[in-house]
Protein backbone atom coordinates (compact mmCIF):
# COMPACT_ATOMS: atom_id res chain seq x y z
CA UNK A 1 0.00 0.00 0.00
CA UNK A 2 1.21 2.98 -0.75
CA UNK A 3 1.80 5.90 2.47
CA UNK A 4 3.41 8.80 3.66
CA UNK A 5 5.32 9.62 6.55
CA UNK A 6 4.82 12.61 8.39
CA UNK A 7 6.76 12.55 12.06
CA UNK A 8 7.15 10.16 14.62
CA UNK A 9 4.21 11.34 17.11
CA UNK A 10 5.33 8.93 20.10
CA UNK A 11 4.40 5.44 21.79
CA UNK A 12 1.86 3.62 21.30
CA UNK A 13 -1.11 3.58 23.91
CA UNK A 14 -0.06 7.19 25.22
CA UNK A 15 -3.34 8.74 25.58
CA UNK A 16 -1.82 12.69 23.99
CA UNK A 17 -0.11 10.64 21.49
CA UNK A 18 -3.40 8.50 20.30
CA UNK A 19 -5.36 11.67 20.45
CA UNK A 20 -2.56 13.32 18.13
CA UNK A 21 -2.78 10.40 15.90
CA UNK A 22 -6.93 10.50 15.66
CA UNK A 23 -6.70 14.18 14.75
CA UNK A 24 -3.83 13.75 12.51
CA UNK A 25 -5.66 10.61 10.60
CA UNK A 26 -8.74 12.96 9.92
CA UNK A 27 -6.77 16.02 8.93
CA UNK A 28 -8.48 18.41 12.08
CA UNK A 29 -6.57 21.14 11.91
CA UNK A 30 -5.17 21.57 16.01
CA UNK A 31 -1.96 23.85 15.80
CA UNK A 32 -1.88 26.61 17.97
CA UNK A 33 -3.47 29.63 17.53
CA UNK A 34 -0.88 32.16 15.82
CA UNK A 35 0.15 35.61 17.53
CA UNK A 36 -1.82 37.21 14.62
CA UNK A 37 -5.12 35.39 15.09
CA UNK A 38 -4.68 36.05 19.00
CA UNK A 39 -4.32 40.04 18.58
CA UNK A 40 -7.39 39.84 16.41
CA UNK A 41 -9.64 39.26 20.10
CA UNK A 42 -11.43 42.20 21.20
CA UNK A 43 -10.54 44.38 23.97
CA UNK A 44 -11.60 43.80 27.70
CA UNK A 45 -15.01 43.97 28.65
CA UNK A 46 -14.44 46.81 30.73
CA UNK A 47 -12.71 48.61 27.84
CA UNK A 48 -15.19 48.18 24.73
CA UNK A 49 -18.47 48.32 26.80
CA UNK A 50 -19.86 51.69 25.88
CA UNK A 51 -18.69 51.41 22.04
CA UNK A 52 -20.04 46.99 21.82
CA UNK A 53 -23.50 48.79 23.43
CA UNK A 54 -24.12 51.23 21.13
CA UNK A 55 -27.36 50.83 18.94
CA UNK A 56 -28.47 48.09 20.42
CA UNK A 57 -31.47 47.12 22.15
CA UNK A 58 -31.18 46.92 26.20
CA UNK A 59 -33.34 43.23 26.75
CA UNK A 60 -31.72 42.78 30.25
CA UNK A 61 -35.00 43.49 31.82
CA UNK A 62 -36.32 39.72 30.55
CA UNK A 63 -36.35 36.17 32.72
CA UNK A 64 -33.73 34.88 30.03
CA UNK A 65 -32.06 31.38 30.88
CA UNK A 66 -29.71 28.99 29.20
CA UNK A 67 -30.20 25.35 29.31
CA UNK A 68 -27.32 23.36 28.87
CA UNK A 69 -25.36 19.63 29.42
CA UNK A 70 -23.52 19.71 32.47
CA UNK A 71 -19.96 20.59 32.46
CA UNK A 72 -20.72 23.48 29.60
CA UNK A 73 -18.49 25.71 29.39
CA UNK A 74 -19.09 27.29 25.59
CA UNK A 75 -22.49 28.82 26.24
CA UNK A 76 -24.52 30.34 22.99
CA UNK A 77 -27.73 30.07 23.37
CA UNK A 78 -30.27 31.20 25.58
CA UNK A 79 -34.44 31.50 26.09
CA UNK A 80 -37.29 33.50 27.27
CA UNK A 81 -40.67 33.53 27.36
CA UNK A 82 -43.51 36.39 29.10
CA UNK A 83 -46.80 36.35 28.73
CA UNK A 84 -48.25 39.95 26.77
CA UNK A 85 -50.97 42.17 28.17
CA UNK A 86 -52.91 41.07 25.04
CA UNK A 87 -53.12 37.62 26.16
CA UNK A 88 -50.50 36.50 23.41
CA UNK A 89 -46.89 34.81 24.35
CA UNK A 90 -43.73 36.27 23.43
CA UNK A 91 -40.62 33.34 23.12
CA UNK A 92 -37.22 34.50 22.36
CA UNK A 93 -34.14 32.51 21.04
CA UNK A 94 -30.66 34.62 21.68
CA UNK A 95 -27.53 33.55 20.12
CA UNK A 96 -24.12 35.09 20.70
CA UNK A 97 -23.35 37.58 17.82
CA UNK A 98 -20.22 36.14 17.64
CA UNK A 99 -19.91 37.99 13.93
CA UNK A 100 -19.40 41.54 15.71
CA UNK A 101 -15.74 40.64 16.65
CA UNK A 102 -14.77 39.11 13.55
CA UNK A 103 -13.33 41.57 10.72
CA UNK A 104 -13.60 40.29 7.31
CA UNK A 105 -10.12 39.33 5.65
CA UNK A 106 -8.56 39.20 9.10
CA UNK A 107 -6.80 36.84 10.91
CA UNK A 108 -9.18 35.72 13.24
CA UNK A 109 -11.20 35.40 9.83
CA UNK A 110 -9.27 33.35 8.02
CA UNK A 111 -8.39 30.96 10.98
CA UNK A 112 -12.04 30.50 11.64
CA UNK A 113 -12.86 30.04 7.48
CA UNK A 114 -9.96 26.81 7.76
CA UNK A 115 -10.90 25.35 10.98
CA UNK A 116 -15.05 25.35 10.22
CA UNK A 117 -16.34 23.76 13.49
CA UNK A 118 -15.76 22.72 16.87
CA UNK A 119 -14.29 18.96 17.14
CA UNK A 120 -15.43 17.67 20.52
CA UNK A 121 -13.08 15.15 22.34
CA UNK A 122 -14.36 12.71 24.72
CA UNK A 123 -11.46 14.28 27.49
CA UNK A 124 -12.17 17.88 26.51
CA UNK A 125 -12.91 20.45 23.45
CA UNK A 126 -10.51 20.25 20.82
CA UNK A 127 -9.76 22.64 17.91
CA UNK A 128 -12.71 25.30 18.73
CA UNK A 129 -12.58 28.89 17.89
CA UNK A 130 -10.36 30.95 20.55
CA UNK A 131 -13.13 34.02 20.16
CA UNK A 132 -15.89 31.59 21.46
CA UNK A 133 -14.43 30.79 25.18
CA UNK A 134 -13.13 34.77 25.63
CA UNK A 135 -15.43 36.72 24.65
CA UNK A 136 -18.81 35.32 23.18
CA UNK A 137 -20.30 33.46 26.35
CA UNK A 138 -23.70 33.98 27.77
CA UNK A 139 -22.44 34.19 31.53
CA UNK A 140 -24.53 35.11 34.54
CA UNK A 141 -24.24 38.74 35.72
CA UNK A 142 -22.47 39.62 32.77
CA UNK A 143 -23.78 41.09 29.60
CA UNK A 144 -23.23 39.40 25.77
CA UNK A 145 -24.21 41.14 22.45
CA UNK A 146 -26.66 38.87 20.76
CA UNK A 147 -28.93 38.24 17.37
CA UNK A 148 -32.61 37.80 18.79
CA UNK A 149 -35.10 35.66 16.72
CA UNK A 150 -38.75 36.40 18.45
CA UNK A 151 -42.55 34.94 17.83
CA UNK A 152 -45.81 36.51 18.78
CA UNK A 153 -47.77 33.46 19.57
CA UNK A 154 -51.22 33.67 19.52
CA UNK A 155 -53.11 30.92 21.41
CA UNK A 156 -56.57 29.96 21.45
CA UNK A 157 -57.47 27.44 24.55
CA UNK A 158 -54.08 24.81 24.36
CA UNK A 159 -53.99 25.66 20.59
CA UNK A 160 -51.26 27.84 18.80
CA UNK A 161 -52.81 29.61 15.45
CA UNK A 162 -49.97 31.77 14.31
CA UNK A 163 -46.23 33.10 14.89
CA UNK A 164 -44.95 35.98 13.76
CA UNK A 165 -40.95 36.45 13.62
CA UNK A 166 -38.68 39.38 14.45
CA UNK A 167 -35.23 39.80 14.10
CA UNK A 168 -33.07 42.25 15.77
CA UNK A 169 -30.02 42.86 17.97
CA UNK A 170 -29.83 43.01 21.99
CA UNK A 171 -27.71 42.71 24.72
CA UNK A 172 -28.88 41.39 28.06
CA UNK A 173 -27.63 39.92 30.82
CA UNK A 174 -29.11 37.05 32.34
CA UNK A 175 -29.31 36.64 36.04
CA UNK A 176 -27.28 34.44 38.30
CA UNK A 177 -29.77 31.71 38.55
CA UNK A 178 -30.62 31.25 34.74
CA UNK A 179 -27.77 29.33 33.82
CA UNK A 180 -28.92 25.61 33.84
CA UNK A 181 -28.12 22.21 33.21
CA UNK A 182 -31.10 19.93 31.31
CA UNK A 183 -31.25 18.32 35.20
CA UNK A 184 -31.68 21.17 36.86
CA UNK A 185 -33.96 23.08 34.45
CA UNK A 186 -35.93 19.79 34.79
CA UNK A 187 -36.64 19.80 38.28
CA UNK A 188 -37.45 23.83 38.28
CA UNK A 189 -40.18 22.50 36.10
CA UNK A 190 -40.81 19.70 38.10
CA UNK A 191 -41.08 21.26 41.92
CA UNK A 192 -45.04 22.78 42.14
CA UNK A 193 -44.11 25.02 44.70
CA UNK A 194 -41.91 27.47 42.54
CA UNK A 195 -43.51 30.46 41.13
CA UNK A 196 -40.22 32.52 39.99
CA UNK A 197 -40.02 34.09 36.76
CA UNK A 198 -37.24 32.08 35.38
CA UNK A 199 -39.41 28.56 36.02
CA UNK A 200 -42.40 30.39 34.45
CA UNK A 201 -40.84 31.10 31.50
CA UNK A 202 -39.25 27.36 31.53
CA UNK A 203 -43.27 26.07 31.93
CA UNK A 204 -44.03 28.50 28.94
CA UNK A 205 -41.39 27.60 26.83
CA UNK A 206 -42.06 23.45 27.56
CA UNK A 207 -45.61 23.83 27.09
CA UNK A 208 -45.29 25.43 23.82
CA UNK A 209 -42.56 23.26 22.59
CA UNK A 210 -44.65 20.09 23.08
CA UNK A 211 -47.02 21.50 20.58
CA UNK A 212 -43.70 22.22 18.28
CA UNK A 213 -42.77 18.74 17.90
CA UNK A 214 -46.14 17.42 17.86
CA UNK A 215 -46.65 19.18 14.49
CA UNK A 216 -43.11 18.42 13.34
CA UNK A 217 -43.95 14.55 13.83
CA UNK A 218 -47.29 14.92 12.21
CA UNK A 219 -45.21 16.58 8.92
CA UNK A 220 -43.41 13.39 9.38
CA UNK A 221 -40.34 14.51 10.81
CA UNK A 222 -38.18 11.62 12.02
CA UNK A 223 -36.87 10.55 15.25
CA UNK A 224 -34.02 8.13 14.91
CA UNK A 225 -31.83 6.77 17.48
CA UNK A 226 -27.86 6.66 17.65
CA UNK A 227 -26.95 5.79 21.42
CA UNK A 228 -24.61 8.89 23.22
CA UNK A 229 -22.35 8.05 25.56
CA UNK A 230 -20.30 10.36 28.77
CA UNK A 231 -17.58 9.13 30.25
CA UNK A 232 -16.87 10.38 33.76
CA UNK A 233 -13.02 11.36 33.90
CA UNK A 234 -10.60 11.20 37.07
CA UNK A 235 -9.71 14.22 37.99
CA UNK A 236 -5.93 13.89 38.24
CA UNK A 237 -5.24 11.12 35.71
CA UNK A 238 -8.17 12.37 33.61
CA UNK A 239 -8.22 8.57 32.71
CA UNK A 240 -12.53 7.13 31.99
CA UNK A 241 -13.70 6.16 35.47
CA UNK A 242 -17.28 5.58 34.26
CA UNK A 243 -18.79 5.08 31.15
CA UNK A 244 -22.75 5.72 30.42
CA UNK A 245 -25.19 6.18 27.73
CA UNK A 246 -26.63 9.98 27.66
CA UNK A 247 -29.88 10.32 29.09
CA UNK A 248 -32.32 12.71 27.58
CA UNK A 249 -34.65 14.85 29.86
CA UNK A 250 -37.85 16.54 28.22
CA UNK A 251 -35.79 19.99 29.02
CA UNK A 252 -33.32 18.31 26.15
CA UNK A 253 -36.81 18.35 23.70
CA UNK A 254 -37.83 21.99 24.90
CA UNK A 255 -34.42 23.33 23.80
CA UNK A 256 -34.28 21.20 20.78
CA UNK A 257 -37.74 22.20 19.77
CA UNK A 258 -36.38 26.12 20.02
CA UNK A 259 -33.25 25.86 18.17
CA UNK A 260 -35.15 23.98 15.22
CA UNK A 261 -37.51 26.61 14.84
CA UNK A 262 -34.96 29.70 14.84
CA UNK A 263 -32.52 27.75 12.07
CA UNK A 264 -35.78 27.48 10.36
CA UNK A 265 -37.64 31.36 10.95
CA UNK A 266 -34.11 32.82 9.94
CA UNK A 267 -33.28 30.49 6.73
CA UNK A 268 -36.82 31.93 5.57
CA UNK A 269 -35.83 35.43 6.14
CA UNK A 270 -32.54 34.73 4.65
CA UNK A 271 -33.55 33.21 1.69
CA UNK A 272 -36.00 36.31 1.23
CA UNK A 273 -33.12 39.27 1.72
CA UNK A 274 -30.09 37.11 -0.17
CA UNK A 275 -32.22 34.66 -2.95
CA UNK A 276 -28.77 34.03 -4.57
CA UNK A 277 -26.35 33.63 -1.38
CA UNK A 278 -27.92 32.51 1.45
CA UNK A 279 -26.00 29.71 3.59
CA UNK A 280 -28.72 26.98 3.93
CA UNK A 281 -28.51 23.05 5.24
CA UNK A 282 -30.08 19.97 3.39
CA UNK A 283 -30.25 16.88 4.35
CA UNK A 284 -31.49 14.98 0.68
CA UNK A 285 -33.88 11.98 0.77
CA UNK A 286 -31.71 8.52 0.81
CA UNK A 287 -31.69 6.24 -2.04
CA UNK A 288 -34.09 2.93 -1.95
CA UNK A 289 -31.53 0.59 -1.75
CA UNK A 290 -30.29 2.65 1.31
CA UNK A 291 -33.16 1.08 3.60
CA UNK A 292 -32.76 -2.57 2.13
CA UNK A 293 -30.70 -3.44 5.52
CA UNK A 294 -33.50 -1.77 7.38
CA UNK A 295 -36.65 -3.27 5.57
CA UNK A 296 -34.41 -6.84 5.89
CA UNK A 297 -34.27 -6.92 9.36
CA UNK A 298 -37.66 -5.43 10.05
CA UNK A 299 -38.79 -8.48 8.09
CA UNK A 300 -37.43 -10.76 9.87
CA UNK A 301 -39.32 -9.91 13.30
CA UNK A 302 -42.77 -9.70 10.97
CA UNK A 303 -42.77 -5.94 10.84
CA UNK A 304 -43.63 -3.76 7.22
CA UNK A 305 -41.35 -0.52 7.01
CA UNK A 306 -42.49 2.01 4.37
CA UNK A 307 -39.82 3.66 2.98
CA UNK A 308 -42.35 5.72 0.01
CA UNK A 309 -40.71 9.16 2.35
CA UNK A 310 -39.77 10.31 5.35
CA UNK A 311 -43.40 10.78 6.42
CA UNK A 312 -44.27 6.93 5.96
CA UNK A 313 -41.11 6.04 7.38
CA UNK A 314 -41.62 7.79 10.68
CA UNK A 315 -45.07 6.28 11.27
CA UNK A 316 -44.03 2.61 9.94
CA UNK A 317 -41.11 3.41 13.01
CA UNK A 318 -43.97 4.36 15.47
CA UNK A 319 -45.96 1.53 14.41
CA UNK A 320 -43.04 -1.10 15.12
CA UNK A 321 -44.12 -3.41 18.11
CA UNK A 322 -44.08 -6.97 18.67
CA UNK A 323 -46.04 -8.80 21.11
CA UNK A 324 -43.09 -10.80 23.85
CA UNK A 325 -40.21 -8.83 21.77
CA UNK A 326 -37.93 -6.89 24.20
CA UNK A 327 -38.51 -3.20 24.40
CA UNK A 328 -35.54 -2.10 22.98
CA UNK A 329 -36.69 -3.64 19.40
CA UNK A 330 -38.15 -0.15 18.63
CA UNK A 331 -34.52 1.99 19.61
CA UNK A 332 -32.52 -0.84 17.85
CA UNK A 333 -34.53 -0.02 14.48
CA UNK A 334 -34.52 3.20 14.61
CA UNK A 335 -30.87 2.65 15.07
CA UNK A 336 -30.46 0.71 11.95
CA UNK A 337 -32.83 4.03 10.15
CA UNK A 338 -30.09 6.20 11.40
CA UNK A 339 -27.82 3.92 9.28
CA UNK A 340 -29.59 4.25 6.35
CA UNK A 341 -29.26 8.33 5.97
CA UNK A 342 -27.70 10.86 3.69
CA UNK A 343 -25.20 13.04 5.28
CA UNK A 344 -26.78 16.50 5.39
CA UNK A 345 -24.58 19.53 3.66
CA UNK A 346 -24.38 23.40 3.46
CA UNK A 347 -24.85 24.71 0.61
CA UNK A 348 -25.45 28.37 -1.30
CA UNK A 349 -29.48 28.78 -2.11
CA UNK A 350 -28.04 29.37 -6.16
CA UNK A 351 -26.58 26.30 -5.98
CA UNK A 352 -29.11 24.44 -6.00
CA UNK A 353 -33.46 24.88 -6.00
CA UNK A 354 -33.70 21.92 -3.67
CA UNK A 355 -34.12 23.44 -0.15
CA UNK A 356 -36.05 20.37 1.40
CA UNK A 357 -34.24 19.07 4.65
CA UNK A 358 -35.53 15.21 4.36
CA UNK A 359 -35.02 14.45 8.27
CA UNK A 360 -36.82 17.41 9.97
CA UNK A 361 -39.58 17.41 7.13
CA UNK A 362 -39.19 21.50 6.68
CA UNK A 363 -38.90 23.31 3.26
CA UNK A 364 -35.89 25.11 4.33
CA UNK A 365 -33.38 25.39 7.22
CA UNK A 366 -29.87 26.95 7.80
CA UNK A 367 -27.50 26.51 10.89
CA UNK A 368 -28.41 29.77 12.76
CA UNK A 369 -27.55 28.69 16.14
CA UNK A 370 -24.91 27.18 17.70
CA UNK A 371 -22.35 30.05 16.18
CA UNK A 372 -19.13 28.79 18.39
CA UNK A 373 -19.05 25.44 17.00
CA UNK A 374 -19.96 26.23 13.66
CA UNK A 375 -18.34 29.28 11.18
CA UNK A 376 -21.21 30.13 8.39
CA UNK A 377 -20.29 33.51 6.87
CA UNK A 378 -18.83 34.61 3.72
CA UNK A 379 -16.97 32.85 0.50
CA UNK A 380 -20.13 31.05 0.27
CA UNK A 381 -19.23 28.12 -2.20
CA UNK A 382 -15.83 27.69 -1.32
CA UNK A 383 -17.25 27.56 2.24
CA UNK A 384 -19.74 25.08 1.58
CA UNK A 385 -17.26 22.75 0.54
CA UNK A 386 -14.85 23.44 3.41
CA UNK A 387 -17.43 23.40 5.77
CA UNK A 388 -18.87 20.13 4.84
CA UNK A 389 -15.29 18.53 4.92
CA UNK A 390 -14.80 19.80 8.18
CA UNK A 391 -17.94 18.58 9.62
CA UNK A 392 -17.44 15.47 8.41
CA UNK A 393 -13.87 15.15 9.74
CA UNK A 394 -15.01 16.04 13.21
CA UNK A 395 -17.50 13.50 13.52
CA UNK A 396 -15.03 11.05 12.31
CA UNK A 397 -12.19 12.46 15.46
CA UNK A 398 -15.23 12.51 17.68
CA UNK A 399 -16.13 8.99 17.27
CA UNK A 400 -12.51 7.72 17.22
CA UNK A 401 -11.80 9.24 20.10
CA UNK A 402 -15.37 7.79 21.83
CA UNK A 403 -13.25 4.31 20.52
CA UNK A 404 -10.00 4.70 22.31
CA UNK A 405 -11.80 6.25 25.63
CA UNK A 406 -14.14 2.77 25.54
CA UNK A 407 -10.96 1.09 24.91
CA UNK A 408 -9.31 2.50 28.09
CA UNK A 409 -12.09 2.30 30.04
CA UNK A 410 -12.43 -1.16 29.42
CA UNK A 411 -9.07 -2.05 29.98
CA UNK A 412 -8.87 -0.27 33.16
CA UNK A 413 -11.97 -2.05 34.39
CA UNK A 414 -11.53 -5.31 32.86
CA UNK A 415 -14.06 -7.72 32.22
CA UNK A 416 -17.87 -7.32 32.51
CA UNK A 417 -20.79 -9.24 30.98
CA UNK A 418 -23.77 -7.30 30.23
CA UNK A 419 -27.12 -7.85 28.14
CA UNK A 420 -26.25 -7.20 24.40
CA UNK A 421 -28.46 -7.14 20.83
CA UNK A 422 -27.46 -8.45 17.65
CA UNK A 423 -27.57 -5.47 15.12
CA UNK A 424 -26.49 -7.87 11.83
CA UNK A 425 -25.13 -11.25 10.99
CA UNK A 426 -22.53 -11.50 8.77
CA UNK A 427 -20.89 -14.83 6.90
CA UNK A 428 -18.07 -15.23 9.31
CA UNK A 429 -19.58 -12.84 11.96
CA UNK A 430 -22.14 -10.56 14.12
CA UNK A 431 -22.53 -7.09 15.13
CA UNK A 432 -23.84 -6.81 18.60
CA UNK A 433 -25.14 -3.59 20.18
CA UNK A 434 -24.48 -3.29 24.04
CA UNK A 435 -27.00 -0.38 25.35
CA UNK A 436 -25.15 0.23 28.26
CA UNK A 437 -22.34 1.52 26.96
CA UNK A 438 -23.56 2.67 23.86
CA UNK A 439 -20.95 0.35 21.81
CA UNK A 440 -21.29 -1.54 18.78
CA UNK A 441 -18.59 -4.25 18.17
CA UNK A 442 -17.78 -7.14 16.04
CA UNK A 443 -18.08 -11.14 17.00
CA UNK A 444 -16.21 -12.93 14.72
CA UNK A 445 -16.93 -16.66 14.45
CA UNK A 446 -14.36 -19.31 15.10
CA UNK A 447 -13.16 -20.24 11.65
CA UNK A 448 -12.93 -23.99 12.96
């Protein structure tokens, strides 16, 4: 086979040097940030205040909160909901403006145009933008200059008629007790006797973004599975102590819900001002033959998946129950339905007429939020292209590097049995799915 060497990055089974090697192997680029890119950062708080403040809208006033996994350090997002004296509801979705400090052509600029996300590591965040942990933070008692997508929801009884969007610029701060985990956020909800404003708006915001996904499910909007695991590091050796699948809270859907529904309110309004260079996402409808694995093993358990479109496929999913068959039938198909997707891509609107993202069952949708993990601004094609390389790259590191933590965890612990689930047979093999850990792994048979 032909290769090519590029340096000798160190032993074998050093956890730096395997992490090296993983990065190296899917080209993420992790050098150092260069004096040039770091004298692009903005001034001090205390020094730029005044001039960052200036013609924008004061929303400090509002119960705003962030909801976010534990452990978060790269806050972007944040919520609020009030009731209006007309009896309407007004939800708001901020998200960093992490654009202000960025000068086009600059360093910081081009740095953040190569690099093109945040790559995740199981022990920490790798190869993120420098801009996003200094200065673009939603932090209690401190103030961050954001983009603010708004509705006007207009509610009849339980039922939501209409929304009406705004768009415009704020800065806020959000008080001390509004920075949340999905846990705690969940048991705010959860505990009767709190009436603050910050647990109202939580109730508002849940309550409304119920009635979210129950009309993206009815527009047949899929919800797949692909098991999540957190490992629980030592603190000095920073070695896995713990491994465990994620578990998801209904505060995970009520933030979900939100973020879905700016991408999408802003990707309309983009589209409208910039028809020929808007920066949308679609995710394209998967080939047939792409669901024969799916339909196969469905099958073989006496269960009819329509695959005609996404629509058909989600309810065929829902349908999917056996009487005596363990409960985890339903997760391990959707599993396999996960398998069977497209990768979903940026692209420029005059690229291409098809909008349609095939997963989420909308028309149109863009990556609005989430603006520290993801850089979607100018060179649009050339972006596109980088962008999409990128992304893919990162989910390859982040999964390799979910494979070496399991593989230290495992050899640290050492042998366990637990329950497993046979995903596929093969001729000389199976591939068995062990919920606990979240880890898929080959069985080969004994050739004898």
């Amino acid at each position: 086979p032909m290769y090519q060497w590029k340096r000798d990055t160190g032993d074998c089974g050093d956890k730096e040097m395997e992490t090296e090697v993983l990065l190296l192997e899917h080209d993420v680029p992790h050098q150092p940030f260069s004096q040039a890119v770091l004298a692009c950062l903005p001034l001090p708080r205390s020094a730029s205040q005044q001039r960052d403040q200036a013609g924008r809208e004061d929303l400090r006033a509002l119960s705003i909160c962030s909801v976010d996994p534990p452990g978060c350090t790269d806050i972007d997002d944040a919520l609020h909901c009030k009731p209006l004296d007309n009896g309407n509801t007004e939800v708001g979705v901020h998200i960093a403006d992490v654009s202000y400090f960025i000068r086009p052509g600059n360093a910081l600029d081009k740095e953040a145009s190569l690099r093109g996300t945040t790559v995740y590591l199981c022990e920490k965040v790798r190869c993120g933008f420098l801009l996003a942990t200094i200065s673009s933070v939603l932090r209690p008692a401190d103030f961050i200059l954001s983009f603010l997508t708004a509705w006007a929801w207009i509610r009849r009884g339980h039922c939501v008629i209409a929304r009406t969007p705004w768009f415009t610029r704020g800065v806020f701060i959000v008080s001390p007790q509004a920075s949340l985990t999905y846990a705690e956020a969940q048991l705010m909800m959860d505990d009767a006797g709190r009436k603050d404003p910050v647990t109202s708006s939580l109730r508002g915001l849940n309550s409304l973004a119920k009635i979210l996904k129950q009309r993206r499910i009815q527009s047949g909007a899929l919800t797949l599975a692909s098991p999540e695991v957190r490992f629980h590091m030592d603190s000095e050796t920073h070695d896995p102590i713990d491994l465990q699948t994620k578990e998801l809270k209904e505060t995970n859907s009520m933030v979900e819900e939100f973020m879905l529904l700016a991408n999408i309110s802003v990707a309309e309004r983009i589209v409208g001002e910039f028809p020929e260079c808007a920066l949308l996402r679609r995710h394209p409808a998967p080939p047939p033959s792409n669901y024969d694995i799916l339909v196969k093993a469905a099958k073989s358990k006496n269960i009819e998946i329509q695959v005609d479109s996404a629509k058909a496929l989600a309810e065929s999913l829902d349908r999917a129950a056996v009487p005596g068959a363990p409960p985890y039938l339903n997760t391990l198909l959707r599993i396999l339905a996960t398998r069977c997707m497209m990768q979903a891509i940026y692209f420029c609107s005059s690229m291409d007429p098809d909008t349609h993202h095939y997963g989420l069952a909308t028309a149109i949708y863009t990556h609005f939020t989430s603006p520290i993990r993801r850089y979607l601004f100018s060179k649009q094609q050339q972006l596109c292209n980088n962008l999409n390389y990128r992304h893919k790259m990162a989910q390859y590191a982040q999964r390799s590097s979910v494979a070496f933590h399991t593989q230290l965890f495992f050899k640290i612990k050492g042998v366990v049995s637990e329950e497993g689930f046979v995903l596929f047979v093969r001729k000389n093999a199976v591939v068995v799915l062990i919920p606990k850990y979240g880890l898929e792994g080959t069985v080969f048979f004994d050739s004898k």
